[in-house]
Protein backbone atom coordinates (compact mmCIF):
# COMPACT_ATOMS: atom_id res chain seq x y z
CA UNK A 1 -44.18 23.54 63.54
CA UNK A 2 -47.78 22.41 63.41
CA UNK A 3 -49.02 19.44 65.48
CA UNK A 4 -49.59 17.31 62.61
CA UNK A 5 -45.62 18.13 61.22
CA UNK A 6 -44.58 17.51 64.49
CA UNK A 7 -46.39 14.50 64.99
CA UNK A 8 -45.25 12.91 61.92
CA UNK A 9 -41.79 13.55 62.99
CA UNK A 10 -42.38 11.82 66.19
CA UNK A 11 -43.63 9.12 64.34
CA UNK A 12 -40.75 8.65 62.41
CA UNK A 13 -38.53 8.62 65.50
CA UNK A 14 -41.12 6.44 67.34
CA UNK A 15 -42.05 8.85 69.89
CA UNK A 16 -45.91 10.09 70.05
CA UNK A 17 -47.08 13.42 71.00
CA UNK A 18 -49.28 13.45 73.45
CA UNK A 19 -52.48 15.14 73.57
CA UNK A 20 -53.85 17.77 75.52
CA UNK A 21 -57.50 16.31 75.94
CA UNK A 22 -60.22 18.95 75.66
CA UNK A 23 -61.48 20.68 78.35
CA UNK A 24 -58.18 20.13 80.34
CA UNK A 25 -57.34 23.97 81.96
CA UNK A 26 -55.63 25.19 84.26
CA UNK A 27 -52.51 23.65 86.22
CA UNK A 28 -52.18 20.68 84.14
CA UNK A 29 -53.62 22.25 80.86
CA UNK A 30 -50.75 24.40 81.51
CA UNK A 31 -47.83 21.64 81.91
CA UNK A 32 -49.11 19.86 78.94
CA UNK A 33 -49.28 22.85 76.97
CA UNK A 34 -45.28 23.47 78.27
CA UNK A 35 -44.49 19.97 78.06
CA UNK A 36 -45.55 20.34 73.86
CA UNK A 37 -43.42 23.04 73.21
CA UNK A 38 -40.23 21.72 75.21
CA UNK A 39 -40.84 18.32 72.70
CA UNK A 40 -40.94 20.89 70.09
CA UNK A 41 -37.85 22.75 70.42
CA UNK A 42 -36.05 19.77 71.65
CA UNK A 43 -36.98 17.94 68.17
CA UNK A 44 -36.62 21.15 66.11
CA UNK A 45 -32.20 21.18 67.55
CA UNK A 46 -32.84 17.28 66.79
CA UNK A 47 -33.77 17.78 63.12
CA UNK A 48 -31.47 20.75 62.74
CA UNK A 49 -28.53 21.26 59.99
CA UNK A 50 -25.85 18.47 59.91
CA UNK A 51 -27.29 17.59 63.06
CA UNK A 52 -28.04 13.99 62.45
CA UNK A 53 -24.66 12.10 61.72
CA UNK A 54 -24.29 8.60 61.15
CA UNK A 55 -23.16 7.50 64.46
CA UNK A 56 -26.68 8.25 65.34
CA UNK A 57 -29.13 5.87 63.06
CA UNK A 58 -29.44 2.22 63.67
CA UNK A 59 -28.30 0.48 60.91
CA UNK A 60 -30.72 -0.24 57.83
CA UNK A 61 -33.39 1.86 60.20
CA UNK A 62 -33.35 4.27 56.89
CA UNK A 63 -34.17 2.72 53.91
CA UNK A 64 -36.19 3.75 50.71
CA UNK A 65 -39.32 3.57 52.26
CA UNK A 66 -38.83 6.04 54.44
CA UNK A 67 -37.38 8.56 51.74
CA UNK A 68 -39.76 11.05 50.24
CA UNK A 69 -38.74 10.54 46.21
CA UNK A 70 -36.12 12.82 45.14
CA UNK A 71 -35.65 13.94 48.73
CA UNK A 72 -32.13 12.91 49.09
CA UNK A 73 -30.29 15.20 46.44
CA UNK A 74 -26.30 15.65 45.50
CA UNK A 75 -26.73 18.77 47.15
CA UNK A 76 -27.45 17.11 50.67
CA UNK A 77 -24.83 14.63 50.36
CA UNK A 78 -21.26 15.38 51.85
CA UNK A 79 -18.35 14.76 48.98
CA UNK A 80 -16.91 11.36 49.12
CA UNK A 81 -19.33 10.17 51.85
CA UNK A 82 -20.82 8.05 50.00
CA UNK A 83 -18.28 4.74 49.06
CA UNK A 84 -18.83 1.51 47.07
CA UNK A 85 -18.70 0.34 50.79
CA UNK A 86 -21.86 1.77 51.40
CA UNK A 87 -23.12 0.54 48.19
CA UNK A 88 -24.80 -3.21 48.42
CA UNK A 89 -24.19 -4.98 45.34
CA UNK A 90 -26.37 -4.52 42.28
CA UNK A 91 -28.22 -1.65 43.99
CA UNK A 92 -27.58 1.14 41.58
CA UNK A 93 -29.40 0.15 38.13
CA UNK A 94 -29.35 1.83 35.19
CA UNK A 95 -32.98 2.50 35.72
CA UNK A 96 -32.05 4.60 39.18
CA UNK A 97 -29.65 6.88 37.45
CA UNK A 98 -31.27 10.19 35.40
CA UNK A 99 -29.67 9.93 31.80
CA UNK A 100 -26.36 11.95 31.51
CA UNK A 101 -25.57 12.14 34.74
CA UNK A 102 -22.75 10.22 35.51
CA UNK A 103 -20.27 12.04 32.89
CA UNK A 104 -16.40 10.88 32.56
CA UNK A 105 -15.92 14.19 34.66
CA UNK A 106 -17.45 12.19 37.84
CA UNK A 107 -15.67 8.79 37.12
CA UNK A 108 -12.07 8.59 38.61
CA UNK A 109 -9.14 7.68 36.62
CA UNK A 110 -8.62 4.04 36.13
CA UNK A 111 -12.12 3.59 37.94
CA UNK A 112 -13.71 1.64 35.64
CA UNK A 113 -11.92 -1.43 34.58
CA UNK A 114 -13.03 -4.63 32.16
CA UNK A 115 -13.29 -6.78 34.99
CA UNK A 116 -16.19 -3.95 36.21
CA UNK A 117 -17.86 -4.63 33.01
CA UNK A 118 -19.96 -7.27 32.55
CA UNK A 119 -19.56 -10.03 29.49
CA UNK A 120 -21.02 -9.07 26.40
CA UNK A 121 -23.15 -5.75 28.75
CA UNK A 122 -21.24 -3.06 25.85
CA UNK A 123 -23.12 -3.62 22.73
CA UNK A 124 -23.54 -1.24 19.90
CA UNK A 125 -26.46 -0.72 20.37
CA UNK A 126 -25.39 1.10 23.15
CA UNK A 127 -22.98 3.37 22.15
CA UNK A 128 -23.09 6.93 20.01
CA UNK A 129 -22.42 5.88 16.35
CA UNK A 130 -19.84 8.63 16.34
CA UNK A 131 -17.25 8.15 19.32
CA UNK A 132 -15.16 11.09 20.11
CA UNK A 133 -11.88 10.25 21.68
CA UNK A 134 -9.70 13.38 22.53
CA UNK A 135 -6.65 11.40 23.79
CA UNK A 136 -3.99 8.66 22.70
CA UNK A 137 -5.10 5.15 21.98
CA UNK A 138 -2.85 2.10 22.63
CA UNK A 139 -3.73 -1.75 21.33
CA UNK A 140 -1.80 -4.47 22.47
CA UNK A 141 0.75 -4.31 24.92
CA UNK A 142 3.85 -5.94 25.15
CA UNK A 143 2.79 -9.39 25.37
CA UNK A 144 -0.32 -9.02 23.14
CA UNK A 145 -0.78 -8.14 20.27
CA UNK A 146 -3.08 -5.81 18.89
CA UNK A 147 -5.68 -5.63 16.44
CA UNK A 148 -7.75 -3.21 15.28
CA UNK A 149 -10.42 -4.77 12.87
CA UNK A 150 -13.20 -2.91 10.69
CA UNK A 151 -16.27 -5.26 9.51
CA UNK A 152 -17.28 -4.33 6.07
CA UNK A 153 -21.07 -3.95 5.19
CA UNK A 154 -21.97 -3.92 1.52
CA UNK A 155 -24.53 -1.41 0.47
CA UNK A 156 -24.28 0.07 3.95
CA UNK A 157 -21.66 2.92 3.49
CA UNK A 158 -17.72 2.72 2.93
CA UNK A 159 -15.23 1.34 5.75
CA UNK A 160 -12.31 3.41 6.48
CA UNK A 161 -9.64 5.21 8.19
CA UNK A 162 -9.43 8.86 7.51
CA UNK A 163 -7.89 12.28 7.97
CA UNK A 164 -9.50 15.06 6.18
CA UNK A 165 -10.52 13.48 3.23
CA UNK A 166 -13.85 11.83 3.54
CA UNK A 167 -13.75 10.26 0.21
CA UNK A 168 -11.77 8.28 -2.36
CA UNK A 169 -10.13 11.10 -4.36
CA UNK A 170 -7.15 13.15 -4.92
CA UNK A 171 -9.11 16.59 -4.30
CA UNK A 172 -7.76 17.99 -1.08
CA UNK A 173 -5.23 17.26 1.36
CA UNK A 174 -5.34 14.48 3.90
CA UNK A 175 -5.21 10.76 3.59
CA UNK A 176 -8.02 7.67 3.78
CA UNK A 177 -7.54 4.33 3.86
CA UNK A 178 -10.50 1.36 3.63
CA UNK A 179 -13.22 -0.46 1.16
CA UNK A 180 -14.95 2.37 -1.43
CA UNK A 181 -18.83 1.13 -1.16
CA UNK A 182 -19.81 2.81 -4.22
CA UNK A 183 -16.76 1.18 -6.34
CA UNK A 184 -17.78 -2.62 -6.05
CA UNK A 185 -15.78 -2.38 -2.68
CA UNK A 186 -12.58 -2.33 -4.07
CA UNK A 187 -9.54 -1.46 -1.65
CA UNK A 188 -8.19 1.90 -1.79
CA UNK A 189 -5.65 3.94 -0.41
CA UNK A 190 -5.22 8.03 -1.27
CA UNK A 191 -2.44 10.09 0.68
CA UNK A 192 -1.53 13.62 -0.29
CA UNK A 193 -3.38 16.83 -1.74
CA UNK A 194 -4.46 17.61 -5.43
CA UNK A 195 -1.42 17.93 -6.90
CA UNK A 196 1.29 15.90 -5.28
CA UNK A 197 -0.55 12.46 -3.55
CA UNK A 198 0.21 8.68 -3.64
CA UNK A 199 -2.58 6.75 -4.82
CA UNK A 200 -4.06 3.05 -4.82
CA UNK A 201 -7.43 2.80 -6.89
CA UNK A 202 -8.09 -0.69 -6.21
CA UNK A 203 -6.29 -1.31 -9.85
CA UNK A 204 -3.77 1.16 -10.03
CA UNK A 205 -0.62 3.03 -8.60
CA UNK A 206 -0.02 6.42 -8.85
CA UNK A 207 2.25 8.91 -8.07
CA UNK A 208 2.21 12.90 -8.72
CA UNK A 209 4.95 15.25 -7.75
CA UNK A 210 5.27 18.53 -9.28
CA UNK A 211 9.40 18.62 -9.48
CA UNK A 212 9.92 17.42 -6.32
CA UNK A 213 12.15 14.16 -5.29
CA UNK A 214 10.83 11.11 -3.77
CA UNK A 215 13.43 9.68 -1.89
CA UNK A 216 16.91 10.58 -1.10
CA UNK A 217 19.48 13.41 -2.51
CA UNK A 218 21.74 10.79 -3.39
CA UNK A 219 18.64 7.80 -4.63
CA UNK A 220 15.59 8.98 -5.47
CA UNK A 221 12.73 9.50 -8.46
CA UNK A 222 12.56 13.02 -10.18
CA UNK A 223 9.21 13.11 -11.08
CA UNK A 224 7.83 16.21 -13.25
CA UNK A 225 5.90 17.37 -16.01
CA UNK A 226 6.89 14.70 -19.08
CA UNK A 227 9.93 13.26 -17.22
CA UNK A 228 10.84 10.48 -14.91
CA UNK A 229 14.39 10.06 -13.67
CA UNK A 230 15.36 7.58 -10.94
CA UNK A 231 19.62 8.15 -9.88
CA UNK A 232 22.39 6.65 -7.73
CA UNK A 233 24.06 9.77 -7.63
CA UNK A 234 24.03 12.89 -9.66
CA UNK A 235 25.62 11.96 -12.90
CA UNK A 236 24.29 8.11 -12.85
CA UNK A 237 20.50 7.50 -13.78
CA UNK A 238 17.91 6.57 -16.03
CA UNK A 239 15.72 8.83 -17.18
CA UNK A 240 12.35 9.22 -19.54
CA UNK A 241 11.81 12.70 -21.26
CA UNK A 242 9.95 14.10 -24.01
CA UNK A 243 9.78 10.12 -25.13
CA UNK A 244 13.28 9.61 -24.62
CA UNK A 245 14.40 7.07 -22.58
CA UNK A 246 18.44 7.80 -21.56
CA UNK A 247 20.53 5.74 -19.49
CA UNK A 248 23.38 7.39 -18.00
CA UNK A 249 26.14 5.81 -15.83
CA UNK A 250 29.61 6.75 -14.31
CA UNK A 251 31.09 3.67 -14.30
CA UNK A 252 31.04 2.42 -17.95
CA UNK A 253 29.02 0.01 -18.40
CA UNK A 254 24.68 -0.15 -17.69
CA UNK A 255 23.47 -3.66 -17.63
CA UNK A 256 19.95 -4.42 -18.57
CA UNK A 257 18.72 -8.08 -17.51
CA UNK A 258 16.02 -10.13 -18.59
CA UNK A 259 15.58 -13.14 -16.69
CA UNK A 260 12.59 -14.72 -19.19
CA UNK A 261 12.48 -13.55 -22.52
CA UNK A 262 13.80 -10.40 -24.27
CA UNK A 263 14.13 -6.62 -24.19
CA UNK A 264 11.93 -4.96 -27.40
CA UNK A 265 12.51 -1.53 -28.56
CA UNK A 266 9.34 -0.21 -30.12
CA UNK A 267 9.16 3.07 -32.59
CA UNK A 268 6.22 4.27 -33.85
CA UNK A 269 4.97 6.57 -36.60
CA UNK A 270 9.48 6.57 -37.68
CA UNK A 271 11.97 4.86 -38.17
CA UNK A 272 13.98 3.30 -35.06
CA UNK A 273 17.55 3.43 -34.25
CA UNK A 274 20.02 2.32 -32.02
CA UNK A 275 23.13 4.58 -31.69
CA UNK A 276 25.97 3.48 -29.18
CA UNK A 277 28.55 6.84 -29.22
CA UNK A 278 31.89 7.31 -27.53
CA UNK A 279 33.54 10.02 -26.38
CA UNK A 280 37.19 9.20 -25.96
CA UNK A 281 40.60 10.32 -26.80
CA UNK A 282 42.07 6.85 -26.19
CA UNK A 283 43.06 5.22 -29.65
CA UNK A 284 42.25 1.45 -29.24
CA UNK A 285 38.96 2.94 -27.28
CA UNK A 286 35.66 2.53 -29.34
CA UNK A 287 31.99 1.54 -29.03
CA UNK A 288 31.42 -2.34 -29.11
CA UNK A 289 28.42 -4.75 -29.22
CA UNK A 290 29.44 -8.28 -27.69
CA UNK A 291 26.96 -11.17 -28.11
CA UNK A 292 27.72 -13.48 -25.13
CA UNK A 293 26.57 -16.91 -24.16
CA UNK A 294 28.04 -19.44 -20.93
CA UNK A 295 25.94 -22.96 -21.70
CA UNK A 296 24.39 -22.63 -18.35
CA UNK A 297 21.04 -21.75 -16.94
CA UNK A 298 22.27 -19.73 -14.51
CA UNK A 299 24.86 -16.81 -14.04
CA UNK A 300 27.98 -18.72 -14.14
CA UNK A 301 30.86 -19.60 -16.75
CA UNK A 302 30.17 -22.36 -18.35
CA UNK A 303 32.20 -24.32 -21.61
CA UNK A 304 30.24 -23.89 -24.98
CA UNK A 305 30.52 -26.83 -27.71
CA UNK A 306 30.47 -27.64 -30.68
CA UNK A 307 27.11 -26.45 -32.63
CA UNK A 308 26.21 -24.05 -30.17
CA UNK A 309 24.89 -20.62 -31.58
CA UNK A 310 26.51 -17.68 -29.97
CA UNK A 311 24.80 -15.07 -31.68
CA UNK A 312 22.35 -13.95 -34.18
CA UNK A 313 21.20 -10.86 -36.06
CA UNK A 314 17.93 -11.19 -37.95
CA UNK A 315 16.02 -8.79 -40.50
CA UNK A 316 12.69 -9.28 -40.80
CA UNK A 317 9.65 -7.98 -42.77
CA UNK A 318 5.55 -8.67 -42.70
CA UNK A 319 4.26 -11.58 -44.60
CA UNK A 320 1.89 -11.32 -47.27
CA UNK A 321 -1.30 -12.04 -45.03
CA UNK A 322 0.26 -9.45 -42.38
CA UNK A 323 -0.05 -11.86 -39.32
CA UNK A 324 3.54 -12.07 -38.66
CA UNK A 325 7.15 -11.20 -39.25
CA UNK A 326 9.25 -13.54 -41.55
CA UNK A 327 12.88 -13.41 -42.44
CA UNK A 328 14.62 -11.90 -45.13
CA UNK A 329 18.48 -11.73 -44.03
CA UNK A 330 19.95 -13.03 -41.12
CA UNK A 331 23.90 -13.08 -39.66
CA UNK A 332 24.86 -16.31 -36.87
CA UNK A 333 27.63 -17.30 -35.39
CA UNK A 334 27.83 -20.67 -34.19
CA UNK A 335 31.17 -22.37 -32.26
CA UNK A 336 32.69 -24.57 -34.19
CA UNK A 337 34.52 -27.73 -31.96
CA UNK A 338 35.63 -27.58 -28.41
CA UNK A 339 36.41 -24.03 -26.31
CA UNK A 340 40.26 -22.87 -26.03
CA UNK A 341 41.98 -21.04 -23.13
CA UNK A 342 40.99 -17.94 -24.56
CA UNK A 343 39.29 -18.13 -27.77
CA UNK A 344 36.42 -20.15 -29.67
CA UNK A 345 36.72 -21.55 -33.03
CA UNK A 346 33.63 -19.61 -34.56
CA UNK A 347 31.69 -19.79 -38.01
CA UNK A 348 30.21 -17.16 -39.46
CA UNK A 349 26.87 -17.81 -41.77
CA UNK A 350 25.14 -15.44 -43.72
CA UNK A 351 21.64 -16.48 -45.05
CA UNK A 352 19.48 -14.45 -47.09
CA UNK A 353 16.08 -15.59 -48.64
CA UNK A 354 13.40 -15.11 -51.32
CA UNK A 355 9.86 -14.67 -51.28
CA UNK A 356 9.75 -18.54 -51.85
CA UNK A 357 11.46 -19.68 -49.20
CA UNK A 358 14.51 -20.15 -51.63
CA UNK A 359 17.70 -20.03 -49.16
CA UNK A 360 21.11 -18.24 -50.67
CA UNK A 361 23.97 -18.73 -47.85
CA UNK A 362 27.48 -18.43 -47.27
CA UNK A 363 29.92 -19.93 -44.75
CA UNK A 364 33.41 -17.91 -43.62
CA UNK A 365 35.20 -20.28 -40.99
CA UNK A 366 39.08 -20.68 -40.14
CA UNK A 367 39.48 -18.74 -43.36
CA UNK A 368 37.70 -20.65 -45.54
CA UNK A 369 34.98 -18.82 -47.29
CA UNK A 370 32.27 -21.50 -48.06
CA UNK A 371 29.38 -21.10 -50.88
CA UNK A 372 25.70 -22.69 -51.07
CA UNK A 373 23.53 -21.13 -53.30
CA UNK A 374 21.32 -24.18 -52.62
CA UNK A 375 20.24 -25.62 -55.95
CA UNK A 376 21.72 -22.21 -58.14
CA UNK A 377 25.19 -24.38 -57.34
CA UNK A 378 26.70 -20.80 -58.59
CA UNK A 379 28.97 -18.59 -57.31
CA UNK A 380 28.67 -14.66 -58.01
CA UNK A 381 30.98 -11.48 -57.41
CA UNK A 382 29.29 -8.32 -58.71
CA UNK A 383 26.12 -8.85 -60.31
CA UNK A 384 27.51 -11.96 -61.71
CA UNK A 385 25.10 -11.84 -64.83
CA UNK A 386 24.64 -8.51 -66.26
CA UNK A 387 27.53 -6.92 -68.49
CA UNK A 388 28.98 -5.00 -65.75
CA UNK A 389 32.55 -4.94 -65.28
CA UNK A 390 34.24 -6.50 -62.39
CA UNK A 391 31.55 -9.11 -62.22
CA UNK A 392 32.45 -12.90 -61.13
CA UNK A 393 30.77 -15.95 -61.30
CA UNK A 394 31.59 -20.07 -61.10
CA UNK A 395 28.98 -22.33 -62.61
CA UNK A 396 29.23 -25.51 -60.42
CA UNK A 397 27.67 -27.76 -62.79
CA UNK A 398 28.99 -26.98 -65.71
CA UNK A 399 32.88 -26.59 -63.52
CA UNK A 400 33.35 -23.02 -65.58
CA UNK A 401 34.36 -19.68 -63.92
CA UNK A 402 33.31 -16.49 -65.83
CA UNK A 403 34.82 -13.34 -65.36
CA UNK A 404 34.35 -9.88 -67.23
CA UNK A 405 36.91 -7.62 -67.66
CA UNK A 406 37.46 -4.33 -68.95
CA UNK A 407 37.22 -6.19 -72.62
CA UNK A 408 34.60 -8.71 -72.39
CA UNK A 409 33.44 -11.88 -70.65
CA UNK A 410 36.41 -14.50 -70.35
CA UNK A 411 35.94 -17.90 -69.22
CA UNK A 412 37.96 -20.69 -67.33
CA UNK A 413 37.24 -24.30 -67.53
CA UNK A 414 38.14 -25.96 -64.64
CA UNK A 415 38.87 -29.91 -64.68
């Protein structure tokens, strides 16, 4: 050690090194000389390895100033010698740490919690715009709720939730969930792969299964190429195939209810029909069509009256400017007096028009067939004009019947 090492160390410990003044020989050149080196190696088992240990500096006798910079490395530091209890408060900045160096690796579990953290001290402009999080992650507890919410910046890029997908389409599998940026930030929602997926566009639904079954063996959607068939069980369902649509049921009967306004059957480019078969070998079995009415506004049995219409069957055609359809023919029943026990006293009316507006209609209640041929005040069976056999008519006005035989015309006067 040279005198000017060893003298700063003495310094630092507060002991000086005395000098051997020049020109001093002999005996007490000698014992100064001896007296040097004995300081030496005394200092030199002072300063060795591990050799200083805390029991043997003064408290706050070290501090930064007397620290060379960078001298005190993790390499010289004993683990777990150094606690927050040797840690003064607010002494370890960020500006005293070298960036990266205090990884998740050298923070304990549960170490750092929010009441470590000061208010409003995690910003975003501190973090990594991607965070990677490798583990499970819990909000709310359970007493709080939690919430997880995404702030949507126009112009700035989409907001979502994904897996796999990274954009709004059906291509590939995976799912994403959020606001599409580049679609007027419409809501969307795709789940699935290219062929089978659930989709919400921000307008539309969709759903595309290639022959598979969404739901259960026993209720569930058939969905495949052309065809959609939704069952209760195997031999009960609707179904739409090939432009078909076929009800099927078990039990007998299918109901179809409209709460607010009607049911329309549309055909297009052909004629439409309506075909109601039965299969049965039971005699007094046999399709039927009931028109039904309770004089109520909800689904209960209530009395009908007298004038009420219980059903009606109407043809129709175009009118002449083609902006709507007008009647030609139409059949109604209407309930004639008060409801029985079991029946309804019912008329039957069938009307029929001309291009006028000229009304021709007949009456058949309680066995009595009733006439109005409106102004005509005639009556006709057959053609009722032409020479054709079998033909019948009764001239109101003029109180004659006319009826032509096999022979010729004969005619009735009746007073």
């Amino acid at each position: 050690m040279t005198e000017a090492a060893l003298a700063n160390r003495l310094r630092q410990i507060k002991i000086p090194i005395p000098a051997v003044p020049t020109g001093v020989e002999g005996a007490v050149g000698d014992y100064l000389r001896n007296l040097r080196r004995a300081v030496e190696a005394n200092l030199n088992a002072l300063f060795a390895t591990d050799s200083i240990e805390g029991t043997r500096v003064v408290d706050e006798t070290i501090t930064v100033n007397q620290l060379a910079t960078n001298s005190v490395t993790a390499a010289k530091i004993v683990a777990n010698t150094i606690t927050s209890n040797q840690i003064a408060a607010d002494t370890i900045v960020g500006s005293r740490l070298i960036a990266g160096a205090i990884t998740a690796r050298e923070v304990a579990t549960d170490a750092i919690t929010a009441i470590k953290i000061k208010a409003g001290e995690v910003t975003t402009g501190k973090l990594s715009s991607v965070l990677t999080y490798t583990g499970t992650l819990t909000v709310g507890s359970a007493t709080a709720s939690g919430v997880i919410t995404l702030i949507a910046a126009p112009t700035y890029g989409d907001t979502k939730i994904q897996c796999v997908k990274t954009d709004f389409t059906t291509t590939g599998s995976g799912f994403i969930l959020g606001i599409d940026d580049s679609d007027s930030d419409l809501a969307k929602f795709y789940l699935g792969n290219t062929t089978e997926y659930l989709t919400f566009d921000g307008a539309n639904i969709s759903i595309a299964c290639t022959g598979g079954v969404i739901g259960s063996a026993t209720n569930y959607f058939n969905i495949s190429t052309g065809k959609l068939k939704s069952s209760v069980d195997a031999t009960s369902y609707i179904e739409i195939a090939s432009g078909i649509f076929t009800l099927t049921s078990t039990v007998g009967s299918i109901l179809i209810s409209a709460l607010t306004g009607g049911i329309d059957l549309v055909q297009l480019a052909s004629g439409g029909e309506i075909l109601h078969t039965s299969y049965t070998t039971t005699t007094a079995a046999s399709s039927h069509i009931y028109f039904q009415k309770s004089a109520s506004e909800t689904e209960v049995f209530a009395a009908t009256g007298d004038g009420e219409e219980l059903g009606e069957i109407r043809f129709e055609g175009v009118n002449s400017g083609e902006t709507a359809f007008v009647v030609g023919a139409q059949i109604v029943v209407e309930q004639v007096g008060v409801a029985g026990a079991s029946r309804v006293t019912g008329k039957m009316e069938f009307h029929t028009w001309k291009s006028d507006s000229t009304e021709y209609a007949f009456y058949w209640s309680e066995g009595v067939l009733d006439v109005n041929n409106n102004t005509l005040n005639k009556f006709k069976v057959g053609d009722g004009a032409a020479d054709v056999e079998g033909s019948m008519k009764y001239d109101y006005t003029a109180h004659t019947l006319h009826i032509r035989d096999n022979v010729g015309w004969k005619t009735v006067t009746v007073s």
